[in-house]
N, C-alpha and C. Protein backbone atom coordinates (compact mmCIF):
# COMPACT_ATOMS: atom_id res chain seq x y z
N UNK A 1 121.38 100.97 106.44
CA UNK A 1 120.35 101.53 107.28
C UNK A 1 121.01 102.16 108.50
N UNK A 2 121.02 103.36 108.56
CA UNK A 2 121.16 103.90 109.79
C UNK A 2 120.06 103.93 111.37
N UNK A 3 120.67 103.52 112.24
CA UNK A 3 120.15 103.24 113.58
C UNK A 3 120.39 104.35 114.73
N UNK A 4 119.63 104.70 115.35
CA UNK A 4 119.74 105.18 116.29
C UNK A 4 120.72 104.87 117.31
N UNK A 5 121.61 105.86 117.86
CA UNK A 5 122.47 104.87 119.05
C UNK A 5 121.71 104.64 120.13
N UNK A 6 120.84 104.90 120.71
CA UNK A 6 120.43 104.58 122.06
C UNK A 6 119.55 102.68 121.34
N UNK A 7 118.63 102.82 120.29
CA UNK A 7 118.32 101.59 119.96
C UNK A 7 119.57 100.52 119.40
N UNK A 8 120.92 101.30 119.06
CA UNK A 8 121.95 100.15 119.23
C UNK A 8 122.22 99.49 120.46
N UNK A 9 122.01 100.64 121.96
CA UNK A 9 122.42 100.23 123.29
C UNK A 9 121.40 99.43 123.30
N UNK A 10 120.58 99.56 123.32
CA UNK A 10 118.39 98.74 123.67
C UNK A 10 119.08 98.11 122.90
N UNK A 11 119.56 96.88 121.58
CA UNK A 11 119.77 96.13 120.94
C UNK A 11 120.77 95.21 121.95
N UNK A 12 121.61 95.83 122.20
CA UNK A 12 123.34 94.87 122.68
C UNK A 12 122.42 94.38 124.22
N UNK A 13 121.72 95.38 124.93
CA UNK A 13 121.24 94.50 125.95
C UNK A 13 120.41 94.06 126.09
N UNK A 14 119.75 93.68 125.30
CA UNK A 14 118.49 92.83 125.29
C UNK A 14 119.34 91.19 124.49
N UNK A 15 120.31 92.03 123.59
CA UNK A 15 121.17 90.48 123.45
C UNK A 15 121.89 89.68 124.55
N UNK A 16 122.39 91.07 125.31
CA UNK A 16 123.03 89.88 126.32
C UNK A 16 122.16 89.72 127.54
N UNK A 17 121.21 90.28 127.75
CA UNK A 17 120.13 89.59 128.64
C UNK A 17 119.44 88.30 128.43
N UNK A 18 119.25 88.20 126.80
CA UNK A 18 118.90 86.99 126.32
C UNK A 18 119.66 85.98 126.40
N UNK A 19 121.17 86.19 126.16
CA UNK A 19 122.28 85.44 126.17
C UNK A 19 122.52 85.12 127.87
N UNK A 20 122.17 85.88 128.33
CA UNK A 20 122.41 85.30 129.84
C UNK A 20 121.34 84.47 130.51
N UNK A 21 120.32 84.88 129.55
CA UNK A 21 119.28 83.68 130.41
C UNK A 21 119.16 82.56 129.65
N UNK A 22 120.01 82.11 128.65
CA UNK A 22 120.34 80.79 128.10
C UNK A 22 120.51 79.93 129.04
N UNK A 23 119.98 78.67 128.90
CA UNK A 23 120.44 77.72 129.60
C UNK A 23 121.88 77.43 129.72
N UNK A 24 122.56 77.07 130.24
CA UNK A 24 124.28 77.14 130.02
C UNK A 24 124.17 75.37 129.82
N UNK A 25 123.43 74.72 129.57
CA UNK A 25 123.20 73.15 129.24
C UNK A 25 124.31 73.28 127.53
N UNK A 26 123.96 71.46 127.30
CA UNK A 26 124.66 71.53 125.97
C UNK A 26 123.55 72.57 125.06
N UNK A 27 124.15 73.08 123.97
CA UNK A 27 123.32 74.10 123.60
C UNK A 27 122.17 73.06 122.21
N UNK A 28 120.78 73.53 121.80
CA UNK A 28 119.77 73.07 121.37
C UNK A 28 120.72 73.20 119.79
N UNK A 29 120.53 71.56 119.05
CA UNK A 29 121.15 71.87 118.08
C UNK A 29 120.23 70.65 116.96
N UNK A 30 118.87 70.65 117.48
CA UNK A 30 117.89 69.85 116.73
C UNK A 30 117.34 71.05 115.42
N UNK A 31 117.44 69.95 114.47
CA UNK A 31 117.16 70.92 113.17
C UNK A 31 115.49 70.64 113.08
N UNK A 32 114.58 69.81 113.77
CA UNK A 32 113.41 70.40 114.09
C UNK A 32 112.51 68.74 113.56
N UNK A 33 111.81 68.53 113.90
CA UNK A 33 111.09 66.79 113.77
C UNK A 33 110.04 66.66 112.68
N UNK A 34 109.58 68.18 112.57
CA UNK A 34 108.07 67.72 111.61
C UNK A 34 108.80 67.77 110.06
N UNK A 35 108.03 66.60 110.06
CA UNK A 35 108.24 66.22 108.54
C UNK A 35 107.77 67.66 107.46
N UNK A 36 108.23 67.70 106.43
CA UNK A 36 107.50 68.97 105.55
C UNK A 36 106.36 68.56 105.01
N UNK A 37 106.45 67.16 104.95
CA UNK A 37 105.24 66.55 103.82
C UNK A 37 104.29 66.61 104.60
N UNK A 38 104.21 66.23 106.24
CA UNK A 38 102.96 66.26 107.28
C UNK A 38 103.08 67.52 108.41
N UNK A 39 103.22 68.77 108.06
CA UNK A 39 103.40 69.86 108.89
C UNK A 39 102.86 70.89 107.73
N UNK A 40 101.43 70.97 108.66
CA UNK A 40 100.30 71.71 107.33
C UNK A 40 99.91 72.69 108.70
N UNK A 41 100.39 73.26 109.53
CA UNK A 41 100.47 74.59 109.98
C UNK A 41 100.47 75.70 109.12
N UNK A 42 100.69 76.75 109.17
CA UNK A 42 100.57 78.14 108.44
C UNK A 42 101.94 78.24 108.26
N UNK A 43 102.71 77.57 109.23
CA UNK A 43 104.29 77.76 109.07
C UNK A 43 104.87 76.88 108.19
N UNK A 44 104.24 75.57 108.12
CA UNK A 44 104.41 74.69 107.47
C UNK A 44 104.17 74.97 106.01
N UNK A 45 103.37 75.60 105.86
CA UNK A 45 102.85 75.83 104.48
C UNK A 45 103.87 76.69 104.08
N UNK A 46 104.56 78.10 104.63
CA UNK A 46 105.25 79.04 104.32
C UNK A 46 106.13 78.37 103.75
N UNK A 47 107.15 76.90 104.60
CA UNK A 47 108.56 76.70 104.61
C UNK A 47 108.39 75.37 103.41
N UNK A 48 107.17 75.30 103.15
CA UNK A 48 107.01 74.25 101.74
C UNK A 48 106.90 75.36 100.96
N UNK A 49 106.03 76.10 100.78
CA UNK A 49 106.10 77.00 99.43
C UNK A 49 107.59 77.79 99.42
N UNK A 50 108.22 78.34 100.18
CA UNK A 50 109.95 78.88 100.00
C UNK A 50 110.33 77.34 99.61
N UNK A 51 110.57 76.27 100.12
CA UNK A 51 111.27 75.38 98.97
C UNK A 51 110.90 74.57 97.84
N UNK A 52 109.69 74.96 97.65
CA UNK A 52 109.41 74.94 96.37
C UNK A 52 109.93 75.89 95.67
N UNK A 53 109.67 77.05 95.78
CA UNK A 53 110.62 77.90 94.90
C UNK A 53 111.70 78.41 94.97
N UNK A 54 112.08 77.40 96.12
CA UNK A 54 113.87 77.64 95.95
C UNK A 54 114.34 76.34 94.51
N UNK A 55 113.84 75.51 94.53
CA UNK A 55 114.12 73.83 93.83
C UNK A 55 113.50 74.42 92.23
N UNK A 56 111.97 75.49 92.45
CA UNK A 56 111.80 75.85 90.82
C UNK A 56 113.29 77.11 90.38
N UNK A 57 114.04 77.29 91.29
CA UNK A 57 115.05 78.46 91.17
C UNK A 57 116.33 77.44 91.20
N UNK A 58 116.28 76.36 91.18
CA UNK A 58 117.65 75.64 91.13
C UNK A 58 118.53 75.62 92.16
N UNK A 59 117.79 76.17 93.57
CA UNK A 59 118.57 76.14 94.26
C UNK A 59 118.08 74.75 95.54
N UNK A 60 119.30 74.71 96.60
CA UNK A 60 118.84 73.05 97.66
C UNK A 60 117.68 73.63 98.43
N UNK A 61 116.74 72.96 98.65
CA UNK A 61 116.05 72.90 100.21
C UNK A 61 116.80 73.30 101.51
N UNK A 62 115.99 74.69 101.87
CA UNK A 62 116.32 74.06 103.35
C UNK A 62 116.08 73.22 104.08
N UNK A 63 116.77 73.40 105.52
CA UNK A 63 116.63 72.86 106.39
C UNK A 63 115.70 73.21 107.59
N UNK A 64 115.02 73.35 108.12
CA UNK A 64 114.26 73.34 109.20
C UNK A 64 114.71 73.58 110.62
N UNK A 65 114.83 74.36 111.11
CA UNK A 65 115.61 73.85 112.81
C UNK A 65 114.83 74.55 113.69
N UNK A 66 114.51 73.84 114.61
CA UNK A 66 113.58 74.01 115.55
C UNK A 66 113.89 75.22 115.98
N UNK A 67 115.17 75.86 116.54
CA UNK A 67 115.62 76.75 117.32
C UNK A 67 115.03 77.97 116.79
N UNK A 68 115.20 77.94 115.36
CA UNK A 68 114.99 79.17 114.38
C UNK A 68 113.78 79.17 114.19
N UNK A 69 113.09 78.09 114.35
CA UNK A 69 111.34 78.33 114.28
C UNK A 69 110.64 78.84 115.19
N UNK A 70 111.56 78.74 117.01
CA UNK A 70 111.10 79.31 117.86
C UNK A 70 111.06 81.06 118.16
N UNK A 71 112.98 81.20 117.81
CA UNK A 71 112.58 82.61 117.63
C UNK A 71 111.55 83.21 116.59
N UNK A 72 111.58 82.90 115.51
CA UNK A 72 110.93 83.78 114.40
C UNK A 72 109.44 83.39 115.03
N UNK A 73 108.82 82.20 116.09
CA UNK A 73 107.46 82.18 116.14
C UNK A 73 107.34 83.49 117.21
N UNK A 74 108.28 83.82 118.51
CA UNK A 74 107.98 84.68 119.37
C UNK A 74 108.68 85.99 118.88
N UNK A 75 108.87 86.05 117.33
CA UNK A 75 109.28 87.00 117.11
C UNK A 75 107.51 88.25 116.13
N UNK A 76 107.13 86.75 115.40
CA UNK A 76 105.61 87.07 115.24
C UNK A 76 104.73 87.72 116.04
N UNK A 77 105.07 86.93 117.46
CA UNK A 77 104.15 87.11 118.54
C UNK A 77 103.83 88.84 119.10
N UNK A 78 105.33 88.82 118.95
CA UNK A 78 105.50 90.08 118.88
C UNK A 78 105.26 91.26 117.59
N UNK A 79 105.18 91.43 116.91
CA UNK A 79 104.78 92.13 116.15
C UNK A 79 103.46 92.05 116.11
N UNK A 80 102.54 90.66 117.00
CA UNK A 80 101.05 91.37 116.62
C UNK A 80 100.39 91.63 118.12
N UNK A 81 101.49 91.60 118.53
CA UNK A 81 101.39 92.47 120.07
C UNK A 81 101.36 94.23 119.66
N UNK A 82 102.09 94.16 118.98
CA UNK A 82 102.40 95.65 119.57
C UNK A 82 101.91 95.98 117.48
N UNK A 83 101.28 95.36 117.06
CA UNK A 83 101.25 95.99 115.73
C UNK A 83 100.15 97.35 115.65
N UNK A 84 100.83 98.38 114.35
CA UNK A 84 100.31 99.65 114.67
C UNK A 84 101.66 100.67 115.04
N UNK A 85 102.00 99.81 115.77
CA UNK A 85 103.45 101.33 116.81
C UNK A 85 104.74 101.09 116.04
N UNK A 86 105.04 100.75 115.18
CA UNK A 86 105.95 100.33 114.37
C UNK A 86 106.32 101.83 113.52
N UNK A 87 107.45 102.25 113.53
CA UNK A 87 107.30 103.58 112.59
C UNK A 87 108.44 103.39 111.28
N UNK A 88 109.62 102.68 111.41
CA UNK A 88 110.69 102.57 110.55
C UNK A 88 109.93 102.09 109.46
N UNK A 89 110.09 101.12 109.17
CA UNK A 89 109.02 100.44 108.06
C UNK A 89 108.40 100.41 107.68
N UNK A 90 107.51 100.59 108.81
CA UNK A 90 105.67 100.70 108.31
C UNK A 90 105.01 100.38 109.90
N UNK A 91 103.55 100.64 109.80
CA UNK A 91 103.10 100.30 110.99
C UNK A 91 103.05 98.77 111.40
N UNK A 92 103.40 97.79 110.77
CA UNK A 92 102.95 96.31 111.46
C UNK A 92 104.08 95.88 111.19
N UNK A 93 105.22 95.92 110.94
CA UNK A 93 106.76 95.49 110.60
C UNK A 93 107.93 95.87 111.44
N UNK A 94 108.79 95.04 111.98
CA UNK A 94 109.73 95.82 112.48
C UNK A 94 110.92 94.87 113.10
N UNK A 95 112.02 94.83 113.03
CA UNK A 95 113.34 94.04 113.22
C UNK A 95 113.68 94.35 114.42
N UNK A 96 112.67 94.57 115.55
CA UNK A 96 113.32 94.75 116.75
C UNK A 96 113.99 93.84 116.74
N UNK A 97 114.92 93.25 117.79
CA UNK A 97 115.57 92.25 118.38
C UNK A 97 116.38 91.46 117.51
N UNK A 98 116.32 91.37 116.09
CA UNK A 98 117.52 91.06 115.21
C UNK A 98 118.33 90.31 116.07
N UNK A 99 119.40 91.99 116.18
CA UNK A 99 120.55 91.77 117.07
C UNK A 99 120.49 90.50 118.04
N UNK A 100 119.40 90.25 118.97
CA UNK A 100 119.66 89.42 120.03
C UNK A 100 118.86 88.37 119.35
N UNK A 101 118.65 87.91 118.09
CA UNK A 101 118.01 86.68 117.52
C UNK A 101 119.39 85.93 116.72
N UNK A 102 120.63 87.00 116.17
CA UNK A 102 121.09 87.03 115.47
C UNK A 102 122.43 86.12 116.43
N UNK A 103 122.32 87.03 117.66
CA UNK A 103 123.04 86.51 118.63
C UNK A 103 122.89 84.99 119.23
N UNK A 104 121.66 85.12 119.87
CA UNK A 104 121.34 83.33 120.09
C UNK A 104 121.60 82.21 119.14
N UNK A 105 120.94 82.31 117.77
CA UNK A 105 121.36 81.51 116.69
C UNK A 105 123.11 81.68 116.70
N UNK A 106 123.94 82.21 116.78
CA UNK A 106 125.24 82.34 116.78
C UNK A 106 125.40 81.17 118.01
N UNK A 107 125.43 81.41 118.92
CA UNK A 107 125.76 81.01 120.86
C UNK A 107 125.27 79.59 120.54
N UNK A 108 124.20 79.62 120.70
CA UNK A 108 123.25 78.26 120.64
C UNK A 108 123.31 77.73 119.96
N UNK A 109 122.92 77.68 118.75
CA UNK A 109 123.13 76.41 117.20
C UNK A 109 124.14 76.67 116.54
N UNK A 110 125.03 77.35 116.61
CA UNK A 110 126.21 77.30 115.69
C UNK A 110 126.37 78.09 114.31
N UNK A 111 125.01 78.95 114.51
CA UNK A 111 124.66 79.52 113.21
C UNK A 111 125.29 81.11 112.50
N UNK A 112 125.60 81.29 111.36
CA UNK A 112 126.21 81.82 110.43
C UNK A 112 125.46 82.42 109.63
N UNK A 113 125.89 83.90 109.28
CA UNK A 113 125.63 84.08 108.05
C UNK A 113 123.69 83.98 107.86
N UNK A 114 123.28 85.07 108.96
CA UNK A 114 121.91 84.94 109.30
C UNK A 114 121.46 86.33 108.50
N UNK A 115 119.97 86.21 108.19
CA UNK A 115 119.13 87.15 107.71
C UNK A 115 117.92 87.09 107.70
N UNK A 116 116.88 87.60 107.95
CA UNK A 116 115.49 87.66 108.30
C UNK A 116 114.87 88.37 106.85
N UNK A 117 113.58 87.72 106.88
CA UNK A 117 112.15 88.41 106.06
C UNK A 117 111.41 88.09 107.11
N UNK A 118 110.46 89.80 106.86
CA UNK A 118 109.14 89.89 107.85
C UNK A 118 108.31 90.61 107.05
N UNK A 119 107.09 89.90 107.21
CA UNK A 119 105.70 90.33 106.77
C UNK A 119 104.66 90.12 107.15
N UNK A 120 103.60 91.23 107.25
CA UNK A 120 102.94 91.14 107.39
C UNK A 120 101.44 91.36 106.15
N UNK A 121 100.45 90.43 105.91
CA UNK A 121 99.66 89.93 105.15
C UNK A 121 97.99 90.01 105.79
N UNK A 122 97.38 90.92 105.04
CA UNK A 122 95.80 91.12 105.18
C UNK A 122 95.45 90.08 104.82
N UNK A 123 94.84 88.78 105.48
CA UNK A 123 93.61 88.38 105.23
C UNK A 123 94.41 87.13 104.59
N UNK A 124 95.68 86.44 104.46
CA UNK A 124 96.09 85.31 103.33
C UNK A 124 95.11 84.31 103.30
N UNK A 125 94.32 83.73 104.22
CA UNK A 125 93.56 82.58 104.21
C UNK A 125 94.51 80.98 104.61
N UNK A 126 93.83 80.44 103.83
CA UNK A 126 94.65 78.66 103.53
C UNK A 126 95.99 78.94 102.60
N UNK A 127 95.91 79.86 102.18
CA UNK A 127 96.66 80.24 100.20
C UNK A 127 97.91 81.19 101.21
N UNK A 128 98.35 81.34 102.53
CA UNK A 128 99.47 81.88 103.33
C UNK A 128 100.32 81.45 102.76
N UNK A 129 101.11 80.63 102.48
CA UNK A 129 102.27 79.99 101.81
C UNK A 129 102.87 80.97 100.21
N UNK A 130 102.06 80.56 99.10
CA UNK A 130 102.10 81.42 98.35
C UNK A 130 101.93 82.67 98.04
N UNK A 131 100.84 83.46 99.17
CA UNK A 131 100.65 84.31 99.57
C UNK A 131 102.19 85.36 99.75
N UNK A 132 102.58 84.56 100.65
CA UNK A 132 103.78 85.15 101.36
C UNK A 132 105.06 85.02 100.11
N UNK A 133 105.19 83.94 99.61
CA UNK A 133 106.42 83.92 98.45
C UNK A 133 105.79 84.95 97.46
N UNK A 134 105.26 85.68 97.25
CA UNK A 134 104.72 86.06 95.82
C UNK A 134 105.04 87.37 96.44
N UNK A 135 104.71 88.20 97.50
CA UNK A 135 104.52 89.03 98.00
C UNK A 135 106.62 89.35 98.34
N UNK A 136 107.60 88.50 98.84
CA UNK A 136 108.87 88.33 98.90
C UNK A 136 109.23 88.07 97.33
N UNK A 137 108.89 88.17 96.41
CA UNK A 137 108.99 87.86 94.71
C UNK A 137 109.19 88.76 94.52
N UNK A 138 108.32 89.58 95.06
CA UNK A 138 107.99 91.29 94.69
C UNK A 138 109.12 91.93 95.06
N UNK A 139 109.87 92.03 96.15
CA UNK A 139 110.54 93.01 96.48
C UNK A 139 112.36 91.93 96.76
N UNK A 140 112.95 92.47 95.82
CA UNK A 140 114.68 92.07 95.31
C UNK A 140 115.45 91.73 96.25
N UNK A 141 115.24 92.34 97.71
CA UNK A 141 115.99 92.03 99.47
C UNK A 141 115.47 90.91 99.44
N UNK A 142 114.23 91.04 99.64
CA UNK A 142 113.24 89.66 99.94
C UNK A 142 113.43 88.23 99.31
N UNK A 143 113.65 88.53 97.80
CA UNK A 143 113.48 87.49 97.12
C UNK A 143 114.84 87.14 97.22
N UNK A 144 116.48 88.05 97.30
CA UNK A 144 117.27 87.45 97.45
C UNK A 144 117.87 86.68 98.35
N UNK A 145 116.83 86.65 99.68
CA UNK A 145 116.98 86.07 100.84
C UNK A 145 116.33 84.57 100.86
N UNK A 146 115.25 84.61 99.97
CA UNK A 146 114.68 83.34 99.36
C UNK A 146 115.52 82.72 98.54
N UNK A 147 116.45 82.84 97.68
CA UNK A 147 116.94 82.57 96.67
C UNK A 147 118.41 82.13 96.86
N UNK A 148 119.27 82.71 98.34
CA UNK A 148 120.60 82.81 98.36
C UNK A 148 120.78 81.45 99.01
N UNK A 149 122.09 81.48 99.24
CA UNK A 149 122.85 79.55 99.74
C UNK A 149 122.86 79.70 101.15
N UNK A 150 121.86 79.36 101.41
CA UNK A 150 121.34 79.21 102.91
C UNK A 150 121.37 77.49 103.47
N UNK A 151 121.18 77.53 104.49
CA UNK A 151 121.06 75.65 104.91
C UNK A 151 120.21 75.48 105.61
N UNK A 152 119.73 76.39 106.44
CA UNK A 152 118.76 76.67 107.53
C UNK A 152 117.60 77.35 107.14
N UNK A 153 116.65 77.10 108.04
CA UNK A 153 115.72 78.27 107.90
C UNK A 153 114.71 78.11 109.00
N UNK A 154 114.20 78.92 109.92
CA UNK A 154 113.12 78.84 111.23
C UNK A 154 111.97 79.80 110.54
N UNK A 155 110.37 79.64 110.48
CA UNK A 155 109.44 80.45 110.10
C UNK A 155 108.32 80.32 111.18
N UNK A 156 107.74 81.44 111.42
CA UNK A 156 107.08 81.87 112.16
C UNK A 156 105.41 81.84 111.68
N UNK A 157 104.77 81.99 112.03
CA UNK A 157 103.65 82.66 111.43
C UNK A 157 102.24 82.84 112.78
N UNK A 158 101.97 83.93 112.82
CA UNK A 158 101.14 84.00 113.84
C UNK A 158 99.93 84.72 112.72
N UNK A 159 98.13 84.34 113.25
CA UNK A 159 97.35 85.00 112.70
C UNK A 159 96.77 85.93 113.72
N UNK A 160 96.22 87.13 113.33
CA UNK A 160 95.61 87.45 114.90
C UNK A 160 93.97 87.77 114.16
N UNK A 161 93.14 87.90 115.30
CA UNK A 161 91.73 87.60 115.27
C UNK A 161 91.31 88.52 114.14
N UNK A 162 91.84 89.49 113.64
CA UNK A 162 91.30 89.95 111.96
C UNK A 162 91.86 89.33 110.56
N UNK A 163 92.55 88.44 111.09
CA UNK A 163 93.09 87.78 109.91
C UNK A 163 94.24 88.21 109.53
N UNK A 164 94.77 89.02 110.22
CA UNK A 164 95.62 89.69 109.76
C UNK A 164 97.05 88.34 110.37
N UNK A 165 98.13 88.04 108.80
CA UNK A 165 99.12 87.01 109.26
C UNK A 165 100.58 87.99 109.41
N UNK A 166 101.18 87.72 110.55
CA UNK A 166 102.22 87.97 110.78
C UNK A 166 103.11 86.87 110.44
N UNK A 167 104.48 87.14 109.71
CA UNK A 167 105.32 85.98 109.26
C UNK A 167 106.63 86.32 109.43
N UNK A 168 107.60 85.13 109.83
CA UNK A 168 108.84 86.00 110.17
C UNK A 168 109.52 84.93 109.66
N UNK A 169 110.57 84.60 108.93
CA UNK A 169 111.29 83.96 108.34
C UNK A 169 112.67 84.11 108.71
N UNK A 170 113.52 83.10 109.36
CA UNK A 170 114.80 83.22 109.37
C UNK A 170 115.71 82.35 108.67
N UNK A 171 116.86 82.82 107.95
CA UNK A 171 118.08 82.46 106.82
C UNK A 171 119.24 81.68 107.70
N UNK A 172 119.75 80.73 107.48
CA UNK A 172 121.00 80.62 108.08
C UNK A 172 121.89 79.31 107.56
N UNK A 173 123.12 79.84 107.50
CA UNK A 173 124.04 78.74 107.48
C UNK A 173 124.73 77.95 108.76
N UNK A 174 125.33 76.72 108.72
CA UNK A 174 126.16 77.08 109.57
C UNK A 174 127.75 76.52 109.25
N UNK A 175 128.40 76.94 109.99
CA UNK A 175 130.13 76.55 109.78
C UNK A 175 131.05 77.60 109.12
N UNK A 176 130.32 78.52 108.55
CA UNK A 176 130.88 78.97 107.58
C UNK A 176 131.86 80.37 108.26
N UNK A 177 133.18 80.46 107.57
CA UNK A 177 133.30 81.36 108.66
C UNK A 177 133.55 83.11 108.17
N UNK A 178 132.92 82.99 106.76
CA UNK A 178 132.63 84.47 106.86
C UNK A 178 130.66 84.69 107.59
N UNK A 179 130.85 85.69 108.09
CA UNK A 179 129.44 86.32 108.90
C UNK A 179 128.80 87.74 108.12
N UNK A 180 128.13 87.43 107.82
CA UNK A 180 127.28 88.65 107.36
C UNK A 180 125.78 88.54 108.22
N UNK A 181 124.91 89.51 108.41
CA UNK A 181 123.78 89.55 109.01
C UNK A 181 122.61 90.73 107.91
N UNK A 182 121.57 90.72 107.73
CA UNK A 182 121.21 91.03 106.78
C UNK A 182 119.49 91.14 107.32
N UNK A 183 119.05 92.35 107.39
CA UNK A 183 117.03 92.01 107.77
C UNK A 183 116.60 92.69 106.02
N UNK A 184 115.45 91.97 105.57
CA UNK A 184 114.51 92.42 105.10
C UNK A 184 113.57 92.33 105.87
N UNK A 185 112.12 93.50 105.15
CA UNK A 185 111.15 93.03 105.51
C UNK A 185 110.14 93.25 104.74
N UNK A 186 108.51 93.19 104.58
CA UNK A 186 107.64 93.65 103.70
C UNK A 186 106.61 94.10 104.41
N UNK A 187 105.93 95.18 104.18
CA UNK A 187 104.39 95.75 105.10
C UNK A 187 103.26 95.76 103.82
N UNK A 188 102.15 95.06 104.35
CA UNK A 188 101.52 95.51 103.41
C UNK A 188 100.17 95.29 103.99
């Protein structure tokens, strides 16, 4: 994907603005408290239905980490802030801030080898979970981001007052010391 350079510059400083307003404390390295079996949120539902069909695909469960659930939740937040003005993708989709999500998970948790799915979903209901895997089934980026040797994972999910669900899913290893970074996303 080719990028604009001025949105590479808007990328690097919004990373290190973010990176500078880190706490300089020990850095947050809780992989996150709610149980999967009793975390029946919209997010909850997402990050049970992806490991369910990571386990019907033979592959491990993730892991959960709080850190990654926070960005991808204010990463939602954002997309149904500003959804509509989105032009790369589609109108309600869009990888702003990657870069400086990609960055914090690096600084802060120790994390590796990161990649995002984003979607957005008319109307999922209670049925969001499967909703959202079926819809990432569909499209080969998506599903291989569901599917690959990940350890981590933070999910988002915001609804806004038409029903309309915003979902943001983040991939991650950690320790590992090759780095790759990787966005899908889905509009629909």
């Amino acid at each position: 994907m080719k990028t604009n350079p001025h949105t590479r510059i808007i990328c690097l400083i919004c990373a290190i603005a973010l990176a500078s307003c880190a706490s300089q404390t020990e850095p947050d390295k809780s992989a996150g408290s709610a149980s999967p079996s009793t975390d029946n949120s919209a997010a909850g539902q997402v990050f049970q239905a992806i490991n369910s069909y990571r386990i019907s695909q033979g592959k491990q469960s993730l892991q959960r980490h709080a850190g990654l659930d926070r960005m991808a939740l204010l990463h939602c937040e954002y997309l149904r802030k500003n959804r509509g003005t989105f032009k790369l993708y589609g109108s309600n989709v869009s990888h702003m801030g990657f870069d400086g999500r990609t960055a914090i998970a690096r600084q802060r948790y120790q994390m590796e080898n990161i990649s995002e799915n984003v979607a957005a979903a008319n109307h999922p209901g209670a049925a969001i979970g499967p909703v959202i895997v079926q819809l990432w089934k569909n499209s080969n980026d998506h599903h291989k981001n569901m599917v690959d040797s990940w350890t981590h994972t933070g999910v988002g999910v915001v609804v806004d007052s038409d029903g309309t669900a915003f979902v943001t899913e983040l991939f991650s290893t950690m320790g590992s010391s090759h780095l790759s970074v990787k966005k899908r996303f889905t509009r629909f």
